[in-house]
PDB file of N, CA and C in Angstrom:
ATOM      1  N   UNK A   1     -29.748  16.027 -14.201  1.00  0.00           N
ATOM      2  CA  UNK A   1     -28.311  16.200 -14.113  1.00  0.00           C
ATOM      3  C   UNK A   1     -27.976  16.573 -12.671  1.00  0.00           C
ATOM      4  N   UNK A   2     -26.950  15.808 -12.048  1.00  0.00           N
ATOM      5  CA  UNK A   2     -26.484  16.425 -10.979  1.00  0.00           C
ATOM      6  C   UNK A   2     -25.582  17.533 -10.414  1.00  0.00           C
ATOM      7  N   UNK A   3     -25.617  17.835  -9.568  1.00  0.00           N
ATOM      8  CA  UNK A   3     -24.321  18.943  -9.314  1.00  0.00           C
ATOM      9  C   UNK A   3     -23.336  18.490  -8.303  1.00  0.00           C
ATOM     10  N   UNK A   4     -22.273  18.698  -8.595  1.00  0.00           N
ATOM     11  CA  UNK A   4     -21.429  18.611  -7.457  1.00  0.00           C
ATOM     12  C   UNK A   4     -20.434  19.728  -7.103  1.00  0.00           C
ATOM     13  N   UNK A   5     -19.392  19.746  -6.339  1.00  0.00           N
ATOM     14  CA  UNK A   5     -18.723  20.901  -5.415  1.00  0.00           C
ATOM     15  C   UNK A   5     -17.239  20.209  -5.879  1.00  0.00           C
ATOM     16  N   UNK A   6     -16.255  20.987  -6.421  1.00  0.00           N
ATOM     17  CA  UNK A   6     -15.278  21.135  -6.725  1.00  0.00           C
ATOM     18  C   UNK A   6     -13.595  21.860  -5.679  1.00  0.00           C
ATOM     19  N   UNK A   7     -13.407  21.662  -5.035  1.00  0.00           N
ATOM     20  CA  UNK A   7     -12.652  22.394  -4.404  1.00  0.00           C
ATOM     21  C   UNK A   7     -10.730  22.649  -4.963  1.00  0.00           C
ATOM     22  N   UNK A   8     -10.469  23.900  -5.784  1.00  0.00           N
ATOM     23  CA  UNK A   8     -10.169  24.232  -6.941  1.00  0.00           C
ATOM     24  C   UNK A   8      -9.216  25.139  -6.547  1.00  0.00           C
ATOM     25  N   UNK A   9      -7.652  25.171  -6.747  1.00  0.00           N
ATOM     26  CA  UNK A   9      -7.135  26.711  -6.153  1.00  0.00           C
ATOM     27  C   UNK A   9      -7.863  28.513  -6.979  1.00  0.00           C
ATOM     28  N   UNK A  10      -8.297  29.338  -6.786  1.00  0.00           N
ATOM     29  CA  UNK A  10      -8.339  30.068  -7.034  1.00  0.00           C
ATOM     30  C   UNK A  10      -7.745  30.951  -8.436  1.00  0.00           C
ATOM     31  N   UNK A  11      -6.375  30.139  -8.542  1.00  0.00           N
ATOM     32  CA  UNK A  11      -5.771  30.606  -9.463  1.00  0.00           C
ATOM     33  C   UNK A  11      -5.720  29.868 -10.971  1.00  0.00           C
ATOM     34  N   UNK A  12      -5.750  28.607 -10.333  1.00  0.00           N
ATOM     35  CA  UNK A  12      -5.858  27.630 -11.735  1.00  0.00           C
ATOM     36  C   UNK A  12      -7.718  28.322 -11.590  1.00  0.00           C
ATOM     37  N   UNK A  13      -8.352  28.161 -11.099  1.00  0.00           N
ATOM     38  CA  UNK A  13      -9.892  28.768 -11.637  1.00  0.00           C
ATOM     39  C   UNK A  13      -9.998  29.890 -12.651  1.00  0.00           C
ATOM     40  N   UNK A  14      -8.921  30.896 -12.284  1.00  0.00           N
ATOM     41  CA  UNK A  14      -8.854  31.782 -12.993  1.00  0.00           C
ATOM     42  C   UNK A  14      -8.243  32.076 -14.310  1.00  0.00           C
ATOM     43  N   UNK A  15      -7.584  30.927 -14.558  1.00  0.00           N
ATOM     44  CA  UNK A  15      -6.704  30.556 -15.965  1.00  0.00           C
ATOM     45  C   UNK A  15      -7.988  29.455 -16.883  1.00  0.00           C
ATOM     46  N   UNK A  16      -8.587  28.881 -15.763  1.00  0.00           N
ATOM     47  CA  UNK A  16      -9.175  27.851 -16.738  1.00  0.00           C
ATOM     48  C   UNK A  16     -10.754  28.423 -17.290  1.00  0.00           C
ATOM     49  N   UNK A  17     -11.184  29.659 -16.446  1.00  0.00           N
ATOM     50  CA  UNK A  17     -12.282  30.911 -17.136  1.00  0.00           C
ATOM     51  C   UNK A  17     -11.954  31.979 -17.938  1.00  0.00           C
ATOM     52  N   UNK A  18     -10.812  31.911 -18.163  1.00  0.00           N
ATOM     53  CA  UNK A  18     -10.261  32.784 -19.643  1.00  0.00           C
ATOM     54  C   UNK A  18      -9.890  31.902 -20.726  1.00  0.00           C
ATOM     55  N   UNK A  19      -9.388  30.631 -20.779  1.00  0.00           N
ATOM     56  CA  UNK A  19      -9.439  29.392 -21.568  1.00  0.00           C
ATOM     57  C   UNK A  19     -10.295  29.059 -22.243  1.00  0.00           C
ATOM     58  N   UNK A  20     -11.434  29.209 -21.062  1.00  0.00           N
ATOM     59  CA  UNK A  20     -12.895  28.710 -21.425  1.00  0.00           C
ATOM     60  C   UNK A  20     -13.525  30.058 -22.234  1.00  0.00           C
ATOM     61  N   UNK A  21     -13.378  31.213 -21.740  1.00  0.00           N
ATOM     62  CA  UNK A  21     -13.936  32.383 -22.846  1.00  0.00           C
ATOM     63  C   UNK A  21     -13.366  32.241 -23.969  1.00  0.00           C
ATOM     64  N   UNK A  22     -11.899  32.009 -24.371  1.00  0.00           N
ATOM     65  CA  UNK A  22     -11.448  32.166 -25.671  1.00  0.00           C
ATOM     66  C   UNK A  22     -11.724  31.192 -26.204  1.00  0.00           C
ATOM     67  N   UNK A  23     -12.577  29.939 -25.681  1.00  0.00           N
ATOM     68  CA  UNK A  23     -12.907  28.589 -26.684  1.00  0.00           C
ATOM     69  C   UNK A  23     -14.272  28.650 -26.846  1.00  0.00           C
ATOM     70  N   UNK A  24     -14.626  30.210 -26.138  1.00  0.00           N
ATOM     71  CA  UNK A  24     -16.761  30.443 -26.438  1.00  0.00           C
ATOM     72  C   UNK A  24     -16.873  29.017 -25.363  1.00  0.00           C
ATOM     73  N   UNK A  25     -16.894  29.006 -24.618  1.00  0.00           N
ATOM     74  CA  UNK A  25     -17.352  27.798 -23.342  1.00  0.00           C
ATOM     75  C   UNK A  25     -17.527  28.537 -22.033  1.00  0.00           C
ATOM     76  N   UNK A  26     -18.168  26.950 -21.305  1.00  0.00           N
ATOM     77  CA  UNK A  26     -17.978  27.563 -19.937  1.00  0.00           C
ATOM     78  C   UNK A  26     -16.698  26.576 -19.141  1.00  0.00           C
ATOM     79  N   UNK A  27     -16.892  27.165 -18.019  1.00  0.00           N
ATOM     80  CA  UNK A  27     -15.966  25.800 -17.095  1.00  0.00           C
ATOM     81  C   UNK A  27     -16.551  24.772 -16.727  1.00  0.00           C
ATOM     82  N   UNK A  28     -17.990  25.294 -16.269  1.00  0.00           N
ATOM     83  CA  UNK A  28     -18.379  23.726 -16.250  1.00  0.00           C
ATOM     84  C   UNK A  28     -18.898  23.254 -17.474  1.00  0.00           C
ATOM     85  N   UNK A  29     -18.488  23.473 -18.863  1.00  0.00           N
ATOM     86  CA  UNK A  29     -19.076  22.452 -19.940  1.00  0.00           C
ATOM     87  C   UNK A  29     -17.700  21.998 -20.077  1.00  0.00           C
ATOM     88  N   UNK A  30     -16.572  22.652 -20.281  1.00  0.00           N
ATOM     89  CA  UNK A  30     -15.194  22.133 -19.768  1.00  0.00           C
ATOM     90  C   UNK A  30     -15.333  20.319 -18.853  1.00  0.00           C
ATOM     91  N   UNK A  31     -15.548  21.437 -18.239  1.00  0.00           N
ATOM     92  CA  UNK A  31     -15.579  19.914 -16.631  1.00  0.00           C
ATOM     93  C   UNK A  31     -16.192  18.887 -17.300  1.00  0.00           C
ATOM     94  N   UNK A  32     -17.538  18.816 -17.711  1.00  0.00           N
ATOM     95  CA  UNK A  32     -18.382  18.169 -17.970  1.00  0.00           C
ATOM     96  C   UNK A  32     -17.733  16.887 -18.774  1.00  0.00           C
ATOM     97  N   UNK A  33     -17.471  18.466 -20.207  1.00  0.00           N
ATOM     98  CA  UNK A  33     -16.947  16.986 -21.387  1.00  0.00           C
ATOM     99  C   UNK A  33     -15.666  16.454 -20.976  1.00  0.00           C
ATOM    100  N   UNK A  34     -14.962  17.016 -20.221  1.00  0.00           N
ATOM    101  CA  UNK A  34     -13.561  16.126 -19.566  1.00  0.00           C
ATOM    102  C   UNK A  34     -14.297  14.720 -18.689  1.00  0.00           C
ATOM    103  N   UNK A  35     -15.246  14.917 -17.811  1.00  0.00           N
ATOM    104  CA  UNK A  35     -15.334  13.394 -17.239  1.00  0.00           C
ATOM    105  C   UNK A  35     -16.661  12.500 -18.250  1.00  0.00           C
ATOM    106  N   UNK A  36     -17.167  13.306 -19.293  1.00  0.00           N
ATOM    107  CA  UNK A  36     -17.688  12.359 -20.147  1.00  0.00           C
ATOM    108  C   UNK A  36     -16.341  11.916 -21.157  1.00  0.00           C
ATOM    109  N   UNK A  37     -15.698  12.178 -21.604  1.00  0.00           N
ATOM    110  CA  UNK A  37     -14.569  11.771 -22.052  1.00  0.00           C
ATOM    111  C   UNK A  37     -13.960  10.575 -21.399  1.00  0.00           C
ATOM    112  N   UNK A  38     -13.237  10.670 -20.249  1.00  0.00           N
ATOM    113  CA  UNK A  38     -13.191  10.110 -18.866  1.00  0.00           C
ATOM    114  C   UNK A  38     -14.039   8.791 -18.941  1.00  0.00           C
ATOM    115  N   UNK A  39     -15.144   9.153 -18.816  1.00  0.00           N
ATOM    116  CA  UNK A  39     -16.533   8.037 -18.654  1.00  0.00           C
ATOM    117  C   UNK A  39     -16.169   7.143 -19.678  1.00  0.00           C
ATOM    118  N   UNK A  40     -16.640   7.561 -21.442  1.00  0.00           N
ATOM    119  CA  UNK A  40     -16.325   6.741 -22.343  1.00  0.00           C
ATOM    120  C   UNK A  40     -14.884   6.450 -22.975  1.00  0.00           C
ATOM    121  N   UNK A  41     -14.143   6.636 -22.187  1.00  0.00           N
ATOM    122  CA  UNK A  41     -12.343   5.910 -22.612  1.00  0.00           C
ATOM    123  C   UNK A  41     -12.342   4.571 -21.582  1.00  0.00           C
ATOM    124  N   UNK A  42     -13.017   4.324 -20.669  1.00  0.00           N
ATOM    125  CA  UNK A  42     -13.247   3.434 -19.651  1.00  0.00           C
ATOM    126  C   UNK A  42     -14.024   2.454 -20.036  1.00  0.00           C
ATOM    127  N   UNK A  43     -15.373   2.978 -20.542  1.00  0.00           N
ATOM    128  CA  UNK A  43     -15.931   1.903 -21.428  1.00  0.00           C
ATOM    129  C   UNK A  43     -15.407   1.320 -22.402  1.00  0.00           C
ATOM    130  N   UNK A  44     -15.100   1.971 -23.318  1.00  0.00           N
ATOM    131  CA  UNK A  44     -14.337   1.678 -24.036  1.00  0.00           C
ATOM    132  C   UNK A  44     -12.938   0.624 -23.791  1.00  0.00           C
ATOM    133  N   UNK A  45     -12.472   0.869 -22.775  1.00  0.00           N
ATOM    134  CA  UNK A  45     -11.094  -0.113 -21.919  1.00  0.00           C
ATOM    135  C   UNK A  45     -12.166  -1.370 -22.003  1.00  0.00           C
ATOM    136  N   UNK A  46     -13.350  -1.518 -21.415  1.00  0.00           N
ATOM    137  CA  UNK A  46     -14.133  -2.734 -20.532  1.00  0.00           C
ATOM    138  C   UNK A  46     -14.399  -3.490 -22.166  1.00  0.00           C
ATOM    139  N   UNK A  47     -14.631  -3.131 -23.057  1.00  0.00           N
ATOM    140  CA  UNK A  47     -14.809  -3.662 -24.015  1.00  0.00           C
ATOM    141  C   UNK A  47     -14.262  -4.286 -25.053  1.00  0.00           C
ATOM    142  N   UNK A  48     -12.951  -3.382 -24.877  1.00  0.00           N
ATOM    143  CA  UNK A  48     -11.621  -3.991 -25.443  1.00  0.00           C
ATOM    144  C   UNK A  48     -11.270  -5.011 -25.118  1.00  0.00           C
ATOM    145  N   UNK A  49     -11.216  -5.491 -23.451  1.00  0.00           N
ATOM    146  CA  UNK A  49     -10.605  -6.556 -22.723  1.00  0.00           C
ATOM    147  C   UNK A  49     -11.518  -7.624 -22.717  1.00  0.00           C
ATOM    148  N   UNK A  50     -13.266  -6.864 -22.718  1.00  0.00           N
ATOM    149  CA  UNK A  50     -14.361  -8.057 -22.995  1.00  0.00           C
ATOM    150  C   UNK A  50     -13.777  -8.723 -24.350  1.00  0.00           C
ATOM    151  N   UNK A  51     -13.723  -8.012 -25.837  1.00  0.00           N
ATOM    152  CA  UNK A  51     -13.903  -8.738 -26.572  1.00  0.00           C
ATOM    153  C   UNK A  51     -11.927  -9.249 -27.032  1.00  0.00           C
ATOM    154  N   UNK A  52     -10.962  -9.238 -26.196  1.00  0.00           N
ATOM    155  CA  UNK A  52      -9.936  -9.562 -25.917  1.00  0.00           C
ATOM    156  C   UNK A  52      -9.826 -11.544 -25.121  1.00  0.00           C
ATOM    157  N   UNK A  53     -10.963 -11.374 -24.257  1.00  0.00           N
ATOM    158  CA  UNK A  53     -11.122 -12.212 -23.620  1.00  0.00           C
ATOM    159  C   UNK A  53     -11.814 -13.176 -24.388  1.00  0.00           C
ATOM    160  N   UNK A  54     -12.800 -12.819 -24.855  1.00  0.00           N
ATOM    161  CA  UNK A  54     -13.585 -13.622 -25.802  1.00  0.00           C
ATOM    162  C   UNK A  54     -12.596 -14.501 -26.951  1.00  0.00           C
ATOM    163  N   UNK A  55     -11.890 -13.753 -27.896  1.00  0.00           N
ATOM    164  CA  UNK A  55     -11.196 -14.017 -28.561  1.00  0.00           C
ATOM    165  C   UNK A  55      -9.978 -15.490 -27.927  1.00  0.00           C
ATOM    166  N   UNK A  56      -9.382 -14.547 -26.993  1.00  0.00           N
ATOM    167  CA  UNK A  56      -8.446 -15.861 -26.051  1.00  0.00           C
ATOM    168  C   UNK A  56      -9.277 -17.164 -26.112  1.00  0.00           C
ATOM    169  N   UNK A  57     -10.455 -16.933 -25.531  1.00  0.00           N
ATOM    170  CA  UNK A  57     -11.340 -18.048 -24.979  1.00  0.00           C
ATOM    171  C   UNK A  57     -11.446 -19.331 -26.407  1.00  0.00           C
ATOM    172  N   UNK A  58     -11.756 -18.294 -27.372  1.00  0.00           N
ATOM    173  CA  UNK A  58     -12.153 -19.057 -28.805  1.00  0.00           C
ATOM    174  C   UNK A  58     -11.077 -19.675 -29.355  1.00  0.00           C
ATOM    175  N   UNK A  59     -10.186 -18.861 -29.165  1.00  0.00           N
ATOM    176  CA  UNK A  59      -8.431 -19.762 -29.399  1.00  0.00           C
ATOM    177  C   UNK A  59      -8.311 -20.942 -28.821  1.00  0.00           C
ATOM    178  N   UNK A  60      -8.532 -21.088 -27.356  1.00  0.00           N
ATOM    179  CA  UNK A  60      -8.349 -22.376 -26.317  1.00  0.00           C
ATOM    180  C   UNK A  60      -9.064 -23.262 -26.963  1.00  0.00           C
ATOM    181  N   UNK A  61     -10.447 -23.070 -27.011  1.00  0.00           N
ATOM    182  CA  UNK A  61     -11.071 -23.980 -26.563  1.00  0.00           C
ATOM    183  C   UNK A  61     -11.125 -25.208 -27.604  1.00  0.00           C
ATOM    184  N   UNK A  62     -11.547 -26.206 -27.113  1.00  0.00           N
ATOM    185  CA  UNK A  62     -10.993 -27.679 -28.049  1.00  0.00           C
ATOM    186  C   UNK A  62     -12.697 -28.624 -28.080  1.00  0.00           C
ATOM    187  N   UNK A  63     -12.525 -29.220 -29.230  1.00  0.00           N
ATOM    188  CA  UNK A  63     -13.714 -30.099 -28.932  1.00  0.00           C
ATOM    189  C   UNK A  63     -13.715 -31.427 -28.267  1.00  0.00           C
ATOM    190  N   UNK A  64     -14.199 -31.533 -27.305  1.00  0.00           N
ATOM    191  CA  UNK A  64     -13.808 -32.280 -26.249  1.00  0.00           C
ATOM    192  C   UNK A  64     -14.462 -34.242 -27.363  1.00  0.00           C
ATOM    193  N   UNK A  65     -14.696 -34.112 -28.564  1.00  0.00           N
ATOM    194  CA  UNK A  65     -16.011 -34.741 -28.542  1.00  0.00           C
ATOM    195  C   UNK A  65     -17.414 -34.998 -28.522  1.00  0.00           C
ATOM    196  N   UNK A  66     -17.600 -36.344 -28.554  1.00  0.00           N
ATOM    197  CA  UNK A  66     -19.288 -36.588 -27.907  1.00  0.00           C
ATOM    198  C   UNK A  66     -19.202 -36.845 -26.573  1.00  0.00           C
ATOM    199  N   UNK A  67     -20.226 -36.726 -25.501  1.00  0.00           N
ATOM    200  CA  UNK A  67     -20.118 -36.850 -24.683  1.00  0.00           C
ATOM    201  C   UNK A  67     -20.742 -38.500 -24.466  1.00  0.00           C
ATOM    202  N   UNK A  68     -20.002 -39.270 -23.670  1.00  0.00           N
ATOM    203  CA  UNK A  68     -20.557 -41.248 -23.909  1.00  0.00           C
ATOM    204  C   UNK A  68     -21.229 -41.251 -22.294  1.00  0.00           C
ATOM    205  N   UNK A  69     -21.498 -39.829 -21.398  1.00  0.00           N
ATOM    206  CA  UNK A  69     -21.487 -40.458 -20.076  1.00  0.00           C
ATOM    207  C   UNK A  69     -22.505 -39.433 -19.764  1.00  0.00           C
ATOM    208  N   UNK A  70     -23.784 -39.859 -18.666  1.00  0.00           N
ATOM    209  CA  UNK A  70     -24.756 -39.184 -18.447  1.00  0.00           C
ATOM    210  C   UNK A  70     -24.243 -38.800 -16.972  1.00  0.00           C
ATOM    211  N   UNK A  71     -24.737 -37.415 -16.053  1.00  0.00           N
ATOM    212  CA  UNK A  71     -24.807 -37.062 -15.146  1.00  0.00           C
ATOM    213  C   UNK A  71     -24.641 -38.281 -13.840  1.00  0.00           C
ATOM    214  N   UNK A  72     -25.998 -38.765 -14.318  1.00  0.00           N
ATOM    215  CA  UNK A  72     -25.947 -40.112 -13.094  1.00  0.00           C
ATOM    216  C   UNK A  72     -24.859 -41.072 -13.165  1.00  0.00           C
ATOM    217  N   UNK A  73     -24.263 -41.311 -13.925  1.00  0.00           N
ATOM    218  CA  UNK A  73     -22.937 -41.772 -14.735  1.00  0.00           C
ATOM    219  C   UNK A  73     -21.874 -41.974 -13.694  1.00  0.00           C
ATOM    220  N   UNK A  74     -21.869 -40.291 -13.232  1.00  0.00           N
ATOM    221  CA  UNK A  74     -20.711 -39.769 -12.620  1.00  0.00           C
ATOM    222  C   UNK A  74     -21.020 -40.324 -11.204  1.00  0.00           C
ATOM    223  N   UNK A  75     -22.300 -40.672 -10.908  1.00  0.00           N
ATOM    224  CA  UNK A  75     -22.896 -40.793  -9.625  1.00  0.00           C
ATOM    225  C   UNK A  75     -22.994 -42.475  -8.961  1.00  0.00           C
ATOM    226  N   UNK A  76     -22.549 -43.037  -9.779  1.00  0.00           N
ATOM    227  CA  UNK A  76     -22.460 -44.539  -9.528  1.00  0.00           C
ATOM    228  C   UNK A  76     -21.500 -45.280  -8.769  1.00  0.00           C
TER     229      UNK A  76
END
């Protein structure tokens, strides 16, 4: 796990470590589950629009047929 440096007014620090005592927490498990939260609402977005896209795609698409013409075909 990594650490990083927060630069925080003093006063919201001090509202959000009495918050955190009356919920039995800390601030940084606070912090934590706020940007894992964060993390998976994002994934969550990427997946929506993946299987959004997919769907569109399956709507369009048409059967073109058999195909009557080979590569070299095109090359003549």
């Amino acid at each position: 796990m990594s650490n990083i440096t927060l630069s925080v007014d003093d006063q919201i620090i001090k509202k959000v470590r009495k918050i955190a005592i009356e919920k039995n927490t800390t601030l940084t498990a606070m912090v934590r589950d706020y940007l894992e939260r964060i993390a998976a609402r994002n994934e969550d977005e990427k997946l929506k629009t993946i299987a959004a896209l997919r769907q569109s795609f399956a709507g369009l698409s048409r059967d073109m047929g058999k195909r009557s013409w080979s590569r070299e075909d095109l090359y003549d």
